[in-house]
Protein backbone atom coordinates (compact mmCIF):
# COMPACT_ATOMS: atom_id res chain seq x y z
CA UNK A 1 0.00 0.00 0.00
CA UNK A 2 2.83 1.90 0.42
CA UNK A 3 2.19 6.11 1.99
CA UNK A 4 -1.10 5.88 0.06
CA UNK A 5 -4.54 5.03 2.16
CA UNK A 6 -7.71 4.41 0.37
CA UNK A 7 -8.88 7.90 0.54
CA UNK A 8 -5.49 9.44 -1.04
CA UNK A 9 -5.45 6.51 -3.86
CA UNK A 10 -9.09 7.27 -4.51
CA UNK A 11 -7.98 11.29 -5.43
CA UNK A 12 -5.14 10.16 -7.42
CA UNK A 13 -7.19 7.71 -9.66
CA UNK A 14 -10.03 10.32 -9.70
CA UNK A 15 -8.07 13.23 -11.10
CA UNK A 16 -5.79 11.19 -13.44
CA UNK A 17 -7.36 7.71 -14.15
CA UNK A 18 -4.91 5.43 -15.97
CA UNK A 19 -2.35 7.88 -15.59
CA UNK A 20 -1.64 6.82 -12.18
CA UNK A 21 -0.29 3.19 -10.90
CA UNK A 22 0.43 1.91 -7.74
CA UNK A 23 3.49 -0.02 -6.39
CA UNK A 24 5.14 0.33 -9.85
CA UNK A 25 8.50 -0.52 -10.00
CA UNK A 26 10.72 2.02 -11.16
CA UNK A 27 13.18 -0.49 -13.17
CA UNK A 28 11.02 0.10 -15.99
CA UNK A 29 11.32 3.37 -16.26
CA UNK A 30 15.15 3.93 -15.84
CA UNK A 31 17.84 3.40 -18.71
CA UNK A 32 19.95 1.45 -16.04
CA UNK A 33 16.55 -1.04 -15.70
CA UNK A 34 16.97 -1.01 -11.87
CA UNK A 35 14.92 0.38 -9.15
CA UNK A 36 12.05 -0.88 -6.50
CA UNK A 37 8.70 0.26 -6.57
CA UNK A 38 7.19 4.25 -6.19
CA UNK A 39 4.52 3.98 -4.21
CA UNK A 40 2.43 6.46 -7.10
CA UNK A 41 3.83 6.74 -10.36
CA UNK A 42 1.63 9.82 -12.17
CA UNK A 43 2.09 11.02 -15.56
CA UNK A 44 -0.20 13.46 -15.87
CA UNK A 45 -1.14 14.79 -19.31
CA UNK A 46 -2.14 18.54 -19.23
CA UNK A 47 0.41 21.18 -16.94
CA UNK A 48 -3.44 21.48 -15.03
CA UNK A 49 -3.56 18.22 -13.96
CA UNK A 50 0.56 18.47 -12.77
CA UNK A 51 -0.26 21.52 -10.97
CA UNK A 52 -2.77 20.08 -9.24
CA UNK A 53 -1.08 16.98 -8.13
CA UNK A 54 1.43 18.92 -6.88
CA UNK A 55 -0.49 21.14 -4.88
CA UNK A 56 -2.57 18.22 -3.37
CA UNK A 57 0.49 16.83 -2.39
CA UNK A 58 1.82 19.83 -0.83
CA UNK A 59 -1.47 20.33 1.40
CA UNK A 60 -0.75 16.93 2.37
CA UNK A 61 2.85 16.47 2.90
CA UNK A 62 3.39 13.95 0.37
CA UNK A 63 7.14 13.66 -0.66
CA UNK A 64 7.35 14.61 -4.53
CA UNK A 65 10.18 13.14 -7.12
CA UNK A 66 10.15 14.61 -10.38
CA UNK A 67 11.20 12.53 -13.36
CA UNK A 68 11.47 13.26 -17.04
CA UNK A 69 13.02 10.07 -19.27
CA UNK A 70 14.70 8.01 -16.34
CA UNK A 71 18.44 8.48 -17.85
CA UNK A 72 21.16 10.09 -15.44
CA UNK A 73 19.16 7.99 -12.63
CA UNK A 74 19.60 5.06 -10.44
CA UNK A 75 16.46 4.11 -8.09
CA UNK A 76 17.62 2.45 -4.79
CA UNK A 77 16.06 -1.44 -4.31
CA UNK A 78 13.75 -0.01 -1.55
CA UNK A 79 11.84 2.32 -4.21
CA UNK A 80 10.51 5.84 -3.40
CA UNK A 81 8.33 6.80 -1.07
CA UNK A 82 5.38 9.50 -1.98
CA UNK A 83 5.04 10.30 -5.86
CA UNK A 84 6.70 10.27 -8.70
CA UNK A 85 5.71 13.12 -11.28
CA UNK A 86 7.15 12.26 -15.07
CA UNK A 87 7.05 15.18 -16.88
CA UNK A 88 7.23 13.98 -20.58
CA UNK A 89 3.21 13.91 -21.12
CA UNK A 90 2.43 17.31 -20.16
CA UNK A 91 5.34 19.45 -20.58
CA UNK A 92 5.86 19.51 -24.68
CA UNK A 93 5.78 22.92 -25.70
CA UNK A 94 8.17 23.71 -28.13
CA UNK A 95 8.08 26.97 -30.08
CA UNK A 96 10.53 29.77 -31.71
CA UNK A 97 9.20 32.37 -29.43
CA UNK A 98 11.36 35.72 -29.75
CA UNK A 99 13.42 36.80 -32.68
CA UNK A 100 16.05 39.82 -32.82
CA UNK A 101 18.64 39.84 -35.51
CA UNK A 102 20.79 36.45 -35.59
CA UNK A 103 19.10 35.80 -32.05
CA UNK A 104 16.68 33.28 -32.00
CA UNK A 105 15.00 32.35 -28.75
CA UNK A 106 14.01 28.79 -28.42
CA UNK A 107 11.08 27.90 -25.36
CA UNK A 108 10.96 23.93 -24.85
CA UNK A 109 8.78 22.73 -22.28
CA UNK A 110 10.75 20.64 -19.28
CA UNK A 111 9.34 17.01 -20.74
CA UNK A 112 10.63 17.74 -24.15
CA UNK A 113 13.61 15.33 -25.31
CA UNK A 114 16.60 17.02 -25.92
CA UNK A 115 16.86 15.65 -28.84
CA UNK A 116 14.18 16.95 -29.78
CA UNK A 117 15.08 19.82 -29.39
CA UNK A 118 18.25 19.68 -31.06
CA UNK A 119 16.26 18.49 -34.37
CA UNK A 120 14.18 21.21 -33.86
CA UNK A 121 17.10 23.77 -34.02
CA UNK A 122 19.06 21.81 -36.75
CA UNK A 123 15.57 22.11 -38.81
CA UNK A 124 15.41 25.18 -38.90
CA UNK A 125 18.52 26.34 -39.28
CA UNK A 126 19.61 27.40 -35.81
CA UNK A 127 23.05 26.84 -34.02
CA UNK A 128 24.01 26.75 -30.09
CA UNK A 129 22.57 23.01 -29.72
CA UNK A 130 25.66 20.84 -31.25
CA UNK A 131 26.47 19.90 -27.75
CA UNK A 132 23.27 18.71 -26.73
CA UNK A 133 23.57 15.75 -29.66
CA UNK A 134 23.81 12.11 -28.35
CA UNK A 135 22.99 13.41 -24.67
CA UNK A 136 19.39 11.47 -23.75
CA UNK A 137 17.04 12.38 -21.80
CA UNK A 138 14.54 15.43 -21.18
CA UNK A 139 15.23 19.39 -21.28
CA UNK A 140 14.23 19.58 -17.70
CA UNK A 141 16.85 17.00 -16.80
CA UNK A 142 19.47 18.92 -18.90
CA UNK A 143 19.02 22.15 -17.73
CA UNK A 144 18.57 20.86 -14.06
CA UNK A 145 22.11 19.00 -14.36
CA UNK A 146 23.48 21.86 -16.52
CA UNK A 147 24.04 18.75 -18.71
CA UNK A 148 27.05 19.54 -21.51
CA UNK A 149 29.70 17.57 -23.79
CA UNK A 150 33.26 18.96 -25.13
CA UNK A 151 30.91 21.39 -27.64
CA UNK A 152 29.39 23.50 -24.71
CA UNK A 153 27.00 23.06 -21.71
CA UNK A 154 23.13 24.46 -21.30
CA UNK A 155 24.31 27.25 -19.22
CA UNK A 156 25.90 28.99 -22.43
CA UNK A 157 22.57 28.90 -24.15
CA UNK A 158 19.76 29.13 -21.49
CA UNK A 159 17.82 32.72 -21.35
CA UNK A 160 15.41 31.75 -18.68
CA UNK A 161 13.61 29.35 -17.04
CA UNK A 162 10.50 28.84 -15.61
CA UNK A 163 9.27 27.37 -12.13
CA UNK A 164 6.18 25.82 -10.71
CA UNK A 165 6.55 26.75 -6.60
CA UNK A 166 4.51 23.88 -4.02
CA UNK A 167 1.55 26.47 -3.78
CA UNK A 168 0.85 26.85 -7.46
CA UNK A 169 3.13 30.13 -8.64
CA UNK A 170 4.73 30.23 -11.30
CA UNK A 171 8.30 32.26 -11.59
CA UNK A 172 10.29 33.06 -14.44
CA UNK A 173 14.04 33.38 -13.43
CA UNK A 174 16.35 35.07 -15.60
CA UNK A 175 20.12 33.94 -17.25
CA UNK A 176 21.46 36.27 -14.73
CA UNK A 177 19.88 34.73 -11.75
CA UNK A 178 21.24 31.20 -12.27
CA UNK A 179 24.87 30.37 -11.06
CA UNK A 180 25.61 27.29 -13.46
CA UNK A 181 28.68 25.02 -12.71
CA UNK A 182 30.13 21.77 -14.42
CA UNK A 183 27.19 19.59 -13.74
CA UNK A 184 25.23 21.83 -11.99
CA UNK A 185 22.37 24.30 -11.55
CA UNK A 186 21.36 26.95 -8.95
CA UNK A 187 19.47 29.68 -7.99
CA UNK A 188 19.84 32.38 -5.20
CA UNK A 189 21.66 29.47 -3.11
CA UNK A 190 19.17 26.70 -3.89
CA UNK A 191 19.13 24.05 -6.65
CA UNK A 192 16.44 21.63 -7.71
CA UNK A 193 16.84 18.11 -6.66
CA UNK A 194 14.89 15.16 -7.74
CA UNK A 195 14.69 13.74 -4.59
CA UNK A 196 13.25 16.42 -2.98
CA UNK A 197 10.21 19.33 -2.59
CA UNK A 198 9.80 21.18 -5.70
CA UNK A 199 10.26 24.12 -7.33
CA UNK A 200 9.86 21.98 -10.25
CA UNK A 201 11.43 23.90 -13.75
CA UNK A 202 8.87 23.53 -16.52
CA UNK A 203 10.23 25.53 -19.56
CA UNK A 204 13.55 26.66 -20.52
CA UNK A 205 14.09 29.43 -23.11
CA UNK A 206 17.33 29.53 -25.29
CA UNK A 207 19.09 31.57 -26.85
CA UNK A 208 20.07 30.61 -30.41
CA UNK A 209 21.46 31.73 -33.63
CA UNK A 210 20.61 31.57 -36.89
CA UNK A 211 23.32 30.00 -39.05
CA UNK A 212 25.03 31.11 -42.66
CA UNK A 213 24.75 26.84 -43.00
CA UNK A 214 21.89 25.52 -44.47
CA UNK A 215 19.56 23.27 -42.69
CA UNK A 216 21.36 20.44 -44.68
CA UNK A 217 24.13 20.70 -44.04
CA UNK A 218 23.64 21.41 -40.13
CA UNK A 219 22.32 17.80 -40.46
CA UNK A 220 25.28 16.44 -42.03
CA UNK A 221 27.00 17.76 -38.96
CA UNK A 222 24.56 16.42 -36.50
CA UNK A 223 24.73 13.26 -37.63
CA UNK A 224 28.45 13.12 -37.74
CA UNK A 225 28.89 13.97 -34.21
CA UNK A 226 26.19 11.52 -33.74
CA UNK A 227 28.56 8.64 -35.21
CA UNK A 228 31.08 10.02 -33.02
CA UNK A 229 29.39 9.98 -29.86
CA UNK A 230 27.74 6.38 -30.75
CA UNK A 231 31.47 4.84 -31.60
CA UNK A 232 33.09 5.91 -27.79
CA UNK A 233 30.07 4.71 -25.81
CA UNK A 234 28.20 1.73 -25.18
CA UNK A 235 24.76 2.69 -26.33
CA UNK A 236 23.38 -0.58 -26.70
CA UNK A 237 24.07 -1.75 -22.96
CA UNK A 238 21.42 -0.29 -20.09
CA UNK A 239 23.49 2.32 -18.31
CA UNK A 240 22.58 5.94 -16.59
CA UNK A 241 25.10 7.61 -18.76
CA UNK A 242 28.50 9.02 -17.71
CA UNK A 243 28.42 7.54 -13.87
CA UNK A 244 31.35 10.39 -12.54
CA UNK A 245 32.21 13.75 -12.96
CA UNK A 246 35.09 14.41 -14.86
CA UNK A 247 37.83 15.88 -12.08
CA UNK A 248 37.88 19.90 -12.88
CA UNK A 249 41.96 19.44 -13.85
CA UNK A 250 44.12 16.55 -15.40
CA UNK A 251 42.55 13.24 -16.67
CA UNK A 252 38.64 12.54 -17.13
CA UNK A 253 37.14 9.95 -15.50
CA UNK A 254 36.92 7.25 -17.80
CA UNK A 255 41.01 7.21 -18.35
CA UNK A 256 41.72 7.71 -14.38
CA UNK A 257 39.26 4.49 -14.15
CA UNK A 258 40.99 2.55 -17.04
CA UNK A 259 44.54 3.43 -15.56
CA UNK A 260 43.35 1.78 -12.24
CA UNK A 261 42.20 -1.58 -13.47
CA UNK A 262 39.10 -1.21 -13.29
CA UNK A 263 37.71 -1.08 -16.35
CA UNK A 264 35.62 -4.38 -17.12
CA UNK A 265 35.21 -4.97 -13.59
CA UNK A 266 32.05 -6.60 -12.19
CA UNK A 267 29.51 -6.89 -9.05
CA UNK A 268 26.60 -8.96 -9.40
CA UNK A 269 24.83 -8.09 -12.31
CA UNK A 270 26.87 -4.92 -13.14
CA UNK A 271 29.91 -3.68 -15.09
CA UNK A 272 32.24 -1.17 -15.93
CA UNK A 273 31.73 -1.04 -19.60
CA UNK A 274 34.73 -2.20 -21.77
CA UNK A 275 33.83 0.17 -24.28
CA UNK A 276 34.03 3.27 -21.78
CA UNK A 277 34.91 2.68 -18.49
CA UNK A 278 32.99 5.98 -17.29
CA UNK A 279 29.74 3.72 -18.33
CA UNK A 280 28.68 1.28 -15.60
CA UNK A 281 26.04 -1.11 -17.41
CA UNK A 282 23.23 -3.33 -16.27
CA UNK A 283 25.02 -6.68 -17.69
CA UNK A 284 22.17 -9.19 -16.32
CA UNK A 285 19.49 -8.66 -14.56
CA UNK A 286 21.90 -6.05 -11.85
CA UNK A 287 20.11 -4.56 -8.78
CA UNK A 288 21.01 -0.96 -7.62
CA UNK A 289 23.53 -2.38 -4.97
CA UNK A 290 25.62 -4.16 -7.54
CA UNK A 291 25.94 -0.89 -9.24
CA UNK A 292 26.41 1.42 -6.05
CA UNK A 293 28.96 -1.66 -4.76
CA UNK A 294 30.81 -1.43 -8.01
CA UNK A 295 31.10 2.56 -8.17
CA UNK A 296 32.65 2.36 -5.00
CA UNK A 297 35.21 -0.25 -5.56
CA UNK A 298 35.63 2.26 -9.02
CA UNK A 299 35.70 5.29 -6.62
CA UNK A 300 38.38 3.71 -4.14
CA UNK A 301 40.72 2.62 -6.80
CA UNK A 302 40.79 5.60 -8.44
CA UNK A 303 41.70 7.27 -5.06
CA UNK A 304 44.22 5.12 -4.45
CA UNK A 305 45.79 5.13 -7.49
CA UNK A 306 45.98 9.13 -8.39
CA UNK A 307 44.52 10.49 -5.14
CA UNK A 308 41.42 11.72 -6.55
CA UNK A 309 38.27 11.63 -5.39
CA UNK A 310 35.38 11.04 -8.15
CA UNK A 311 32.18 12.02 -7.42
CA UNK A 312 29.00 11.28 -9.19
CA UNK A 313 26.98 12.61 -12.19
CA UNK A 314 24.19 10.21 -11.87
CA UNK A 315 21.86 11.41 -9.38
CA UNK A 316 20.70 8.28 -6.89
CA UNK A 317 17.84 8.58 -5.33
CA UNK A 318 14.93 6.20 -3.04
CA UNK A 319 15.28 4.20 -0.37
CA UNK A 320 17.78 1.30 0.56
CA UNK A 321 16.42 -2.23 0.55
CA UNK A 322 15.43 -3.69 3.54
CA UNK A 323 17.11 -7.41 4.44
């Protein structure tokens, strides 16, 4: 039954029908395929119906998580407590919505793929988005991460953003009220957390640029860095992404990993990816300890080796299994 009595189940499957399930486990809904159960898994389908949830659960001190495609994640065995809002249903606005000289701005609702996104510019002949290529998951994830490759970050591009607070306001922040980092996001001393209370960001606006290249051949290049991206990583093995930071000075992560041994190492059901050894993948049928065990052993050789200490890039979140 999880948090959930009759009464509070009854509201849930009242405002949002099939768009609600109980006890679901969350292994279906990550890219690493791990995770227990959320007690409420909601996916609701107009921003009405999300502001309401959230509300209701506000009023009622019901722990939120916010989702968007389940990549950059890893769900403890014991599952999540409270709900889980996934954004992808009901946040998919995507629009040109300003345009001064070679400035294009760019609003994409949190739920929209970033890829999506990055077709979207590429189509019509917009540049600023070549680093966002390859890089899954939703815009809300990437902007909440700051997510980035060697081409740029979404802190060089983002104009704005907009919040939805517990009690039902809505803020716009802007560019110059967000402090962005390597992997990170923040405003006036606080950053959003997906396993936490909201603010929860539902649109980002962009700044982009309209390019002398033709729509063409922006595609050729897309799809080249696309090759390029697909050959170093090991896309067709369940994994959360990059699992560390790469260290602010000196080697990334994946060669300080390699260099200590551990690349190809295993725990349970989990690996460090030949391919990439900054890739820990679900080999068979891995729980979320095999792959916390094994990024520890990763984390401890590393440290021993060089002296640095790696720290994560895939946010963990839920509860521990009992037993």
């Amino acid at each position: 039954m999880g948090i959930f009595d009759s009464e509070a189940r009854a509201w849930l499957k009242a405002v949002l029908g099939d768009n609600v399930r109980f006890d679901e486990p969350m292994s279906k809904h990550t890219s690493l395929k791990v995770g227990g159960a959320a007690d409420a898994y909601v996916r609701p389908d107009t921003p009405e119906t999300l502001t309401a949830v959230v509300g209701w659960a506000h009023q009622n001190g019901i722990p939120l998580t916010v989702i968007g495609d389940g990549t950059n994640l890893l769900v403890r065995d014991g599952g999540i407590r409270g709900i889980v809002i996934v954004l992808t249903r009901c946040l998919r606005d995507l629009r040109m919505s300003g345009d001064a000289g070679k400035t294009v701005r760019v609003t994409a609702g949190a739920g929209v793929r970033l890829a999506a996104l990055c077709r979207f510019a590429v189509a019509n002949g917009l540049e600023g988005m070549k680093f966002g290529l390859g890089i899954p998951g939703t815009v809300g994830g990437g902007m909440m991460m700051n997510a980035g490759t060697a081409w740029g970050e979404m802190g060089d591009v983002l104009d704005s953003l907009t919040l939805l607070a517990p009690d039902g306001h809505i803020r716009i922040l802007p560019a110059d009220a967000l402090v962005t980092g390597y992997r990170t996001l923040s405003w006036e001393g606080r950053r959003p957390d997906c396993d936490g209370s909201p603010p929860i960001i539902l649109s980002g606006c962009f700044r982009l640029r309209k390019s002398d290249k033709s729509p063409a051949e922006l595609t050729g290049e897309a799809r080249e860095i696309l090759s390029i991206r697909h050959e170093r990583q090991p896309v067709s093995s369940p994994s959360a992404g990059c699992f560390f930071r790469n260290p602010p000075a000196g080697s990334g992560a994946g060669a300080l990993i390699d260099r200590a041994g551990m690349k190809g190492a295993t725990e349970g059901g989990a690996q460090v990816s030949t391919h990439h050894a900054n890739f820990i993948i679900n080999r068979d049928h891995a729980r979320g300890a095999d792959i916390l065990a094994l990024a520890a052993r990763v984390r401890d050789a590393v440290f021993r080796r060089f002296g640095v200490v790696l720290e994560k890039e895939v946010r963990v979140i839920g509860a521990t299994a009992r037993g």
